[in-house]
Every structure is written in C-alpha cells, then in structure tokens.
C-alpha atoms as a PDB file:
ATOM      1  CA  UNK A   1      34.751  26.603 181.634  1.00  0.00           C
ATOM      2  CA  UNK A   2      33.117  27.763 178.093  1.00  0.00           C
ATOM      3  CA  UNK A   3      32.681  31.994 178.048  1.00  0.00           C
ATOM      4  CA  UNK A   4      29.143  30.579 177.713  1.00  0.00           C
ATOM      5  CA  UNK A   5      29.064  28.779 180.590  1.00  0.00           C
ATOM      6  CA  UNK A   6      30.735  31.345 182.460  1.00  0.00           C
ATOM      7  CA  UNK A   7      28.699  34.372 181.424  1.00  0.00           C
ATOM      8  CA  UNK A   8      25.048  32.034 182.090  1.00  0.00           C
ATOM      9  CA  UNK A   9      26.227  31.783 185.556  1.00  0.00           C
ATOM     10  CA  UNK A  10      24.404  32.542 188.697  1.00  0.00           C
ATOM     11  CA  UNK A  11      24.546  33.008 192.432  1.00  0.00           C
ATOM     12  CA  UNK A  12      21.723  31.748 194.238  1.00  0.00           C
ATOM     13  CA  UNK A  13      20.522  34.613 196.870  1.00  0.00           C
ATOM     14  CA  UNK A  14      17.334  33.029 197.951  1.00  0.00           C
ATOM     15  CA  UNK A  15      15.959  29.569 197.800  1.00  0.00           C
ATOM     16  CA  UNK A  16      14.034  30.602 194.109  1.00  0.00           C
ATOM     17  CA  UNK A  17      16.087  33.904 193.537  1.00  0.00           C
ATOM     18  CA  UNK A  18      19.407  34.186 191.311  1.00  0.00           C
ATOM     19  CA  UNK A  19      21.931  37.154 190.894  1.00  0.00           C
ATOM     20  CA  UNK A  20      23.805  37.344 187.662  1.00  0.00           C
ATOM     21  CA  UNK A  21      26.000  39.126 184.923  1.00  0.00           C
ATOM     22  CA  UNK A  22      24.639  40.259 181.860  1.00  0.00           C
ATOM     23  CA  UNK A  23      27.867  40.790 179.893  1.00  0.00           C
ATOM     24  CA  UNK A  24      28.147  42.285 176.277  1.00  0.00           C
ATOM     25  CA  UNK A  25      29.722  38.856 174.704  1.00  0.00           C
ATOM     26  CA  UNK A  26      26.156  37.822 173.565  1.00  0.00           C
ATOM     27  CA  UNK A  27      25.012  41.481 172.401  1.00  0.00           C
ATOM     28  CA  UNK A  28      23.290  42.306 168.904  1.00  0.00           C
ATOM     29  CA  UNK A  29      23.441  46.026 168.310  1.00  0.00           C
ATOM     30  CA  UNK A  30      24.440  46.977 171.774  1.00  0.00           C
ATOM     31  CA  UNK A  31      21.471  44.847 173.020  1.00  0.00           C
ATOM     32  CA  UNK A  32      22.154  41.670 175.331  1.00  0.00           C
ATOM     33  CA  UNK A  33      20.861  38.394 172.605  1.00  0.00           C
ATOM     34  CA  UNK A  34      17.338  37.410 173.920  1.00  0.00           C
ATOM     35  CA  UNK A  35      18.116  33.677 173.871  1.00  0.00           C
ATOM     36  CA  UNK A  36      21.475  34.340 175.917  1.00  0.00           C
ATOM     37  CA  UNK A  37      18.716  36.148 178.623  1.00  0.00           C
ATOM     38  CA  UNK A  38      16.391  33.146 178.359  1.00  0.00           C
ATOM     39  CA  UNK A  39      20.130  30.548 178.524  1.00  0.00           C
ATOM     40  CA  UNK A  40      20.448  32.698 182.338  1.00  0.00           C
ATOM     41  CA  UNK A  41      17.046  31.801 182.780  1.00  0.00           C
ATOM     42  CA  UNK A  42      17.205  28.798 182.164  1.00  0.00           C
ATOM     43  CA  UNK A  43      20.114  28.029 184.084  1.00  0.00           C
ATOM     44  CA  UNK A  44      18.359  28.892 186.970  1.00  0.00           C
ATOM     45  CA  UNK A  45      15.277  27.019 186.447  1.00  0.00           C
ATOM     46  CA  UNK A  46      17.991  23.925 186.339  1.00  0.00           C
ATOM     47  CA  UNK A  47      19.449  24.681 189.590  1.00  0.00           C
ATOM     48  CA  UNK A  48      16.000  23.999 191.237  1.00  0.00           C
ATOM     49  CA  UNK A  49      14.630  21.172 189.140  1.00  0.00           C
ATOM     50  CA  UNK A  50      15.212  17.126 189.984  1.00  0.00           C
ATOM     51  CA  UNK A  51      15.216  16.997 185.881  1.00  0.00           C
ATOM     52  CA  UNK A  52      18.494  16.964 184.000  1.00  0.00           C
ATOM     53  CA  UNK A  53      16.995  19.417 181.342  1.00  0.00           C
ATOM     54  CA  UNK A  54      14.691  21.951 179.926  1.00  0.00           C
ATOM     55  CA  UNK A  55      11.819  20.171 177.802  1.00  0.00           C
ATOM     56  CA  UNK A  56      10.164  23.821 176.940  1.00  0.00           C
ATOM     57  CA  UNK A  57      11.366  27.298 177.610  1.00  0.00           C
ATOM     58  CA  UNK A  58       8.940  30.097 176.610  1.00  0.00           C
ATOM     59  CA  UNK A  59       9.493  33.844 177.461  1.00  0.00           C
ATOM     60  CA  UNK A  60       7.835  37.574 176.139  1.00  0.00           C
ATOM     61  CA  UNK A  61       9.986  40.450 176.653  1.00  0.00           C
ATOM     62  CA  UNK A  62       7.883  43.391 177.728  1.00  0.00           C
ATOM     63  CA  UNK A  63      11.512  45.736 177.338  1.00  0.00           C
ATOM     64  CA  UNK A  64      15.337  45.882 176.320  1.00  0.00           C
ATOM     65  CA  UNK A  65      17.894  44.246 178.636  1.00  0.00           C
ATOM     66  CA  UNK A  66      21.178  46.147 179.641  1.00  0.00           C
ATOM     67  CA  UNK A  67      24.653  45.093 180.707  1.00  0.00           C
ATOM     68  CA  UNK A  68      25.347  44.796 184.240  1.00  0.00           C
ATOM     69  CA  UNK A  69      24.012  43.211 187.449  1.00  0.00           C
ATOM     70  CA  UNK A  70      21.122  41.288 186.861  1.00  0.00           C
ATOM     71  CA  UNK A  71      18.516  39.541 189.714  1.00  0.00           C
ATOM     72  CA  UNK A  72      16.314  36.510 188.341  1.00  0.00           C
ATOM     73  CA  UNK A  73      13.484  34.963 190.230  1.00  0.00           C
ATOM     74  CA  UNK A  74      11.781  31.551 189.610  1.00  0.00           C
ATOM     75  CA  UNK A  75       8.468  30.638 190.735  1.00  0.00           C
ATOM     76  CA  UNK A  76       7.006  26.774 190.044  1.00  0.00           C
ATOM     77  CA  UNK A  77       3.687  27.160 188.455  1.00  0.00           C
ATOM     78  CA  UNK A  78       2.567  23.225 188.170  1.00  0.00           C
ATOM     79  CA  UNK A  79       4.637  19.720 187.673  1.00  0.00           C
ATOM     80  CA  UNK A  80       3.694  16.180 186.325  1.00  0.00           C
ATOM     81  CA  UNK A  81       5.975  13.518 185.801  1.00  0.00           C
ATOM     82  CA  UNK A  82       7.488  14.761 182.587  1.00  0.00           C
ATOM     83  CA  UNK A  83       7.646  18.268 183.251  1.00  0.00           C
ATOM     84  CA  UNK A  84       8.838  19.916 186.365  1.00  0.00           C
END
C-alpha cells in the first residue's frame, strides 16, 4: 500500500461516521496539506457511494488541522444519476 493510501485511511465507526490519522507526511509548515484533509474526506465519501469516483469535491476550512486522531462524518445532501 502507497504512504498515501495508507495515511487517507479510515475506520468506519458508524454507518456515515469515519475515524482516522492525520499524520505529518502531508504537512506544509507544521500544518496538515488541505487537499490531503479533503483526500480523507474524500475517501470516506467513497466508502458510502455506489459510484467508483468523486466528480466534485468542494470544502471551506473555518480553522487549522492538527496531527493526531481525527473523526469525519458524512451526511448525503441530494443524488441524481450522475452525482451521488
């Protein structure tokens, strides 16, 4: 497995909720990468989906991310039959 793969990955806890790693491999400044956050994010959003990828992945960060333990949650807003 890539140290990609491996640091995007995620153990389901819930039916929509995900408990991760945020590790320092993908850090600028000290800071954990903002599209590495949105890759964990991602990767969750694919765990649930019937689709094979991510069309459009948008995200506003309201604060700085941190290493260590990290808990994602997903929540389907609306579907058609190219987006999920």
């Amino acid at each position: 497995m890539h140290l990609f793969d491996r640091d995007i990955s995620l153990i389901a806890q819930e039916p929509l909720r995900f408990a991760g790693t945020i590790t320092d491999n993908w850090s600028v400044n000290g800071n954990p990468d903002g599209g590495y956050i949105m890759a964990m994010l991602g990767n969750a959003i694919l765990q649930k989906s019937e689709k094979k990828k991510l069309v459009i992945l948008t995200a506003n960060f309201i604060s700085r991310s941190c290493q260590g333990q990290a808990w994602l949650a997903i929540e389907r807003i609306g579907s058609s039959r190219q987006f999920e």
